[in-house]
C-alpha atoms as a PDB file:
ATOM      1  CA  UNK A   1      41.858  46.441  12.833  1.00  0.00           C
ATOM      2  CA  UNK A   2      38.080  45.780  12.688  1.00  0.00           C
ATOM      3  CA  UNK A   3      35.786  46.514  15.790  1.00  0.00           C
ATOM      4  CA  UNK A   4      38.858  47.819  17.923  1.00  0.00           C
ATOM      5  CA  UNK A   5      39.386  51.059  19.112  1.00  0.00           C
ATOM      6  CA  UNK A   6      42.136  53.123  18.080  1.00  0.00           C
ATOM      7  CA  UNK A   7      44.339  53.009  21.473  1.00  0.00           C
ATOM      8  CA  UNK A   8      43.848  48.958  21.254  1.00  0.00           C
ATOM      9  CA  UNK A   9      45.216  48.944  18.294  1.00  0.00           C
ATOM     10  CA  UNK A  10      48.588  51.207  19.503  1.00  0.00           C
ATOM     11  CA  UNK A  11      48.750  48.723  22.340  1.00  0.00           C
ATOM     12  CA  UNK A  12      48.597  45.959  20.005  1.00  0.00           C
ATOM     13  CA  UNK A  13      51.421  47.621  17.499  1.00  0.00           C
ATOM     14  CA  UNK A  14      53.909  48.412  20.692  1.00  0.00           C
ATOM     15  CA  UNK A  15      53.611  44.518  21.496  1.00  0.00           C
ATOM     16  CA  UNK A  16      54.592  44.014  17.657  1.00  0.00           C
ATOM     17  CA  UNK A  17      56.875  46.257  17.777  1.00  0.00           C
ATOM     18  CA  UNK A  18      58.858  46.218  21.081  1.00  0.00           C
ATOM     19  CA  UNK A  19      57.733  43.606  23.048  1.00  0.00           C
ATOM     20  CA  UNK A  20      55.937  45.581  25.924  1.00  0.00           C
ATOM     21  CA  UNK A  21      52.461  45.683  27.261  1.00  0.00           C
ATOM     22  CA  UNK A  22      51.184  47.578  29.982  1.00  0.00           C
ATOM     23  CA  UNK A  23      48.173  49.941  30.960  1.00  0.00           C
ATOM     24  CA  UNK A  24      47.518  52.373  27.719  1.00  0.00           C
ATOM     25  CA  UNK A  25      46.054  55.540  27.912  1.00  0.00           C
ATOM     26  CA  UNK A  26      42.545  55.795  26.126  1.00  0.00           C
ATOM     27  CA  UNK A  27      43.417  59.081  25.252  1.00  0.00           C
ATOM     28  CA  UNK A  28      45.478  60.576  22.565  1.00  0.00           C
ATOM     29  CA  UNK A  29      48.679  62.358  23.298  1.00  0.00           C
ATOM     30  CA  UNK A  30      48.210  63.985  20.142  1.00  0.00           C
ATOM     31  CA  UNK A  31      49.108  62.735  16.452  1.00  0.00           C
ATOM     32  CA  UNK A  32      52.456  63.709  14.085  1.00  0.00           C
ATOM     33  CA  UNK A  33      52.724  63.013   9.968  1.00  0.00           C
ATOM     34  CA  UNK A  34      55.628  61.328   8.319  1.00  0.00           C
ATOM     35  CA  UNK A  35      55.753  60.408   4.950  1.00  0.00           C
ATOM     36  CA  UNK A  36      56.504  56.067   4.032  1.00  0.00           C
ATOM     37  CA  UNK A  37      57.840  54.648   0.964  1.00  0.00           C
ATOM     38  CA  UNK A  38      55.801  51.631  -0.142  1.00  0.00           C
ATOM     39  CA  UNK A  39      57.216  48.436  -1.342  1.00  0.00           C
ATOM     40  CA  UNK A  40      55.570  49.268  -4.679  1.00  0.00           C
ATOM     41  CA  UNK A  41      57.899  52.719  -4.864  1.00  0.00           C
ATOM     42  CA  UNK A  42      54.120  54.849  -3.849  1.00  0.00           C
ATOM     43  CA  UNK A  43      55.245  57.343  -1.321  1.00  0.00           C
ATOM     44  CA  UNK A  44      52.217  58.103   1.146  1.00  0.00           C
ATOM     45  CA  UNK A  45      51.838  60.569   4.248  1.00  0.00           C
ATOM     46  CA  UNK A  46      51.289  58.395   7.635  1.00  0.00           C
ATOM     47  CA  UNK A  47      49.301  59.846  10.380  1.00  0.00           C
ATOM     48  CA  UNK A  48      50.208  58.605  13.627  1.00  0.00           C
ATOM     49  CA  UNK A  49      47.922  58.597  16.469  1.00  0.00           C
ATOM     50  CA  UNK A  50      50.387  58.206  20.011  1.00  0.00           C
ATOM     51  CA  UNK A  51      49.396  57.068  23.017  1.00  0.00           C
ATOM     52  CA  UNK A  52      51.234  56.538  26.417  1.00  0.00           C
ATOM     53  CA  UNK A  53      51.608  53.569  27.403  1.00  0.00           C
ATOM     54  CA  UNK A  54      52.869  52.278  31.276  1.00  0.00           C
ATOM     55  CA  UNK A  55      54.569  49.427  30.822  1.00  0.00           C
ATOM     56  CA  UNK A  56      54.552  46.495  32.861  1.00  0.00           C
ATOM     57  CA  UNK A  57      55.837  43.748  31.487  1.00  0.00           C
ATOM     58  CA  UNK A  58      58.826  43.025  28.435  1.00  0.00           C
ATOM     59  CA  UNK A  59      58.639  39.855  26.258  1.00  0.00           C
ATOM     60  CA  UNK A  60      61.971  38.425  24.831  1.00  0.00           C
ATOM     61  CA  UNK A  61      60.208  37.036  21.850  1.00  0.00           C
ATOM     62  CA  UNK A  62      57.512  39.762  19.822  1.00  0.00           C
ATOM     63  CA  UNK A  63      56.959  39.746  15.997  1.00  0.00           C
ATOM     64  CA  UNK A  64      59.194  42.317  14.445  1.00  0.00           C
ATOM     65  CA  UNK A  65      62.030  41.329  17.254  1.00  0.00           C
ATOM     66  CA  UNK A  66      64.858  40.882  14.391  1.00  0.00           C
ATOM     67  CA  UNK A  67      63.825  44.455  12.869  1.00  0.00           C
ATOM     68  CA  UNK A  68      63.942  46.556  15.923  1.00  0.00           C
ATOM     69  CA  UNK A  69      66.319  47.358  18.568  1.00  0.00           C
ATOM     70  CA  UNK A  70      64.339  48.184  22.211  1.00  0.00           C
ATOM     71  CA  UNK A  71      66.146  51.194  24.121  1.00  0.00           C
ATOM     72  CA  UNK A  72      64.791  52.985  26.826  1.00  0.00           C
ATOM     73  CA  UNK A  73      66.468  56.626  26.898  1.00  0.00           C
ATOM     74  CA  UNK A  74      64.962  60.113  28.416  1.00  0.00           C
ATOM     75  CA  UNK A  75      62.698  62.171  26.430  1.00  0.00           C
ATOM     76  CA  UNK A  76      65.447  64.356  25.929  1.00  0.00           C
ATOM     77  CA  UNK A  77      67.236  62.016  24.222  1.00  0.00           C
ATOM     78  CA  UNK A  78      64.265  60.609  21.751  1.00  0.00           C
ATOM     79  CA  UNK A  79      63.751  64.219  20.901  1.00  0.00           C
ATOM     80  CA  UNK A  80      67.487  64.347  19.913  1.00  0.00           C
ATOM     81  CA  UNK A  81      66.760  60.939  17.871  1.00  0.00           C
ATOM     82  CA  UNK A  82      63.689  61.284  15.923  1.00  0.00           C
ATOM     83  CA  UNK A  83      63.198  63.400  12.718  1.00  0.00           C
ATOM     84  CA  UNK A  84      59.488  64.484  12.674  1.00  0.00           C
ATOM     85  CA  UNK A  85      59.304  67.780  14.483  1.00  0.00           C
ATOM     86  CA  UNK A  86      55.852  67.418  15.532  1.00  0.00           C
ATOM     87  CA  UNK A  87      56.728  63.783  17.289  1.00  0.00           C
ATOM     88  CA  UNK A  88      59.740  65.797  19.236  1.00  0.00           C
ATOM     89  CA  UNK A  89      57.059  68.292  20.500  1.00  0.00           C
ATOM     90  CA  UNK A  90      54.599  65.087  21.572  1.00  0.00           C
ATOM     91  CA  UNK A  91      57.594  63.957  23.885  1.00  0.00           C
ATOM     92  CA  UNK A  92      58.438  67.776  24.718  1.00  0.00           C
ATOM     93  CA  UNK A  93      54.617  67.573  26.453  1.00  0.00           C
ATOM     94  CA  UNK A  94      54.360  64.449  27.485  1.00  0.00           C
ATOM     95  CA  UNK A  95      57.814  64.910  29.637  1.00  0.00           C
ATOM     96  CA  UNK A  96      55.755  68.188  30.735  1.00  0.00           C
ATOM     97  CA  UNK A  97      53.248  66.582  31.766  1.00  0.00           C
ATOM     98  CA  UNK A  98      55.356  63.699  33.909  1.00  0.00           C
ATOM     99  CA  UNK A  99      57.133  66.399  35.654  1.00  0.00           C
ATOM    100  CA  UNK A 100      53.983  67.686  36.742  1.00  0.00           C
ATOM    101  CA  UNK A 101      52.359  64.434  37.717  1.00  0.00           C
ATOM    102  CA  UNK A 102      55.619  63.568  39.878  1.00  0.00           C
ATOM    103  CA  UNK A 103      55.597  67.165  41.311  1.00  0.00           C
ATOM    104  CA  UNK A 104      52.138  66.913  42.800  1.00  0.00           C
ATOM    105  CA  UNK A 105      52.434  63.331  44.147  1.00  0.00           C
ATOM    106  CA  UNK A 106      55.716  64.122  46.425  1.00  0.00           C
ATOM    107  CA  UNK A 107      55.479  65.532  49.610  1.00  0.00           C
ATOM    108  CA  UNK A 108      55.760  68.710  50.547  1.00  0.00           C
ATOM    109  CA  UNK A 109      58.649  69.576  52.883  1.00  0.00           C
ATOM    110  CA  UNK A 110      57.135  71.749  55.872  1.00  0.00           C
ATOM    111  CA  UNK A 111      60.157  74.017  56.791  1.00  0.00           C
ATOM    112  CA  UNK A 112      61.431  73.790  60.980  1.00  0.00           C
ATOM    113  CA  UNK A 113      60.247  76.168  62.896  1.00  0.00           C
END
């Protein structure tokens, strides 16, 4: 998409998508390969550059609503569902990173005396 930058445009294709828009990340989580059949029969490699996004709102109604199914499950469980091994190791690191981010916002207990 002309003049916009590359996390615009991953916002723009998760509203396509799956219906959800929120506060994206302006930097990459990293990128993965698969390769996509054409509807001319040309098979091509597709990089994919991911981005987290928080979302914040859900539409009901989104362009490719009657070609995708919206599930929310643990990044355990996308690992377990998706084929590209380089995709599962994006949601090994982003759950990583999560864990850590929840870790240092909760408070410390101070043990009794």
């Amino acid at each position: 998409m002309d003049g916009r930058c590359s996390y615009e445009v991953a916002a723009r294709e998760a509203f396509e998508e799956a219906g959800v828009r929120g506060t994206i990340e302006h930097q990459t989580l990293g990128a993965y390969c698969y390769p996509k059949m054409l509807k001319n029969g040309l098979k091509v490699t597709c990089k994919v550059q991911v981005y987290a996004l928080e979302v914040s709102e859900m539409s009901k109604n989104f362009k490719e609503k009657g070609e995708r199914k919206t599930e929310w499950v643990s990044c355990n469980e996308a690992v377990k569902r998706v084929h590209e091994p380089e995709l599962r190791s994006l949601f090994l690191q982003f759950k990583r990173r999560m864990t850590e981010q929840l870790a240092a916002r909760s408070p410390r207990q101070i043990p009794a005396e």
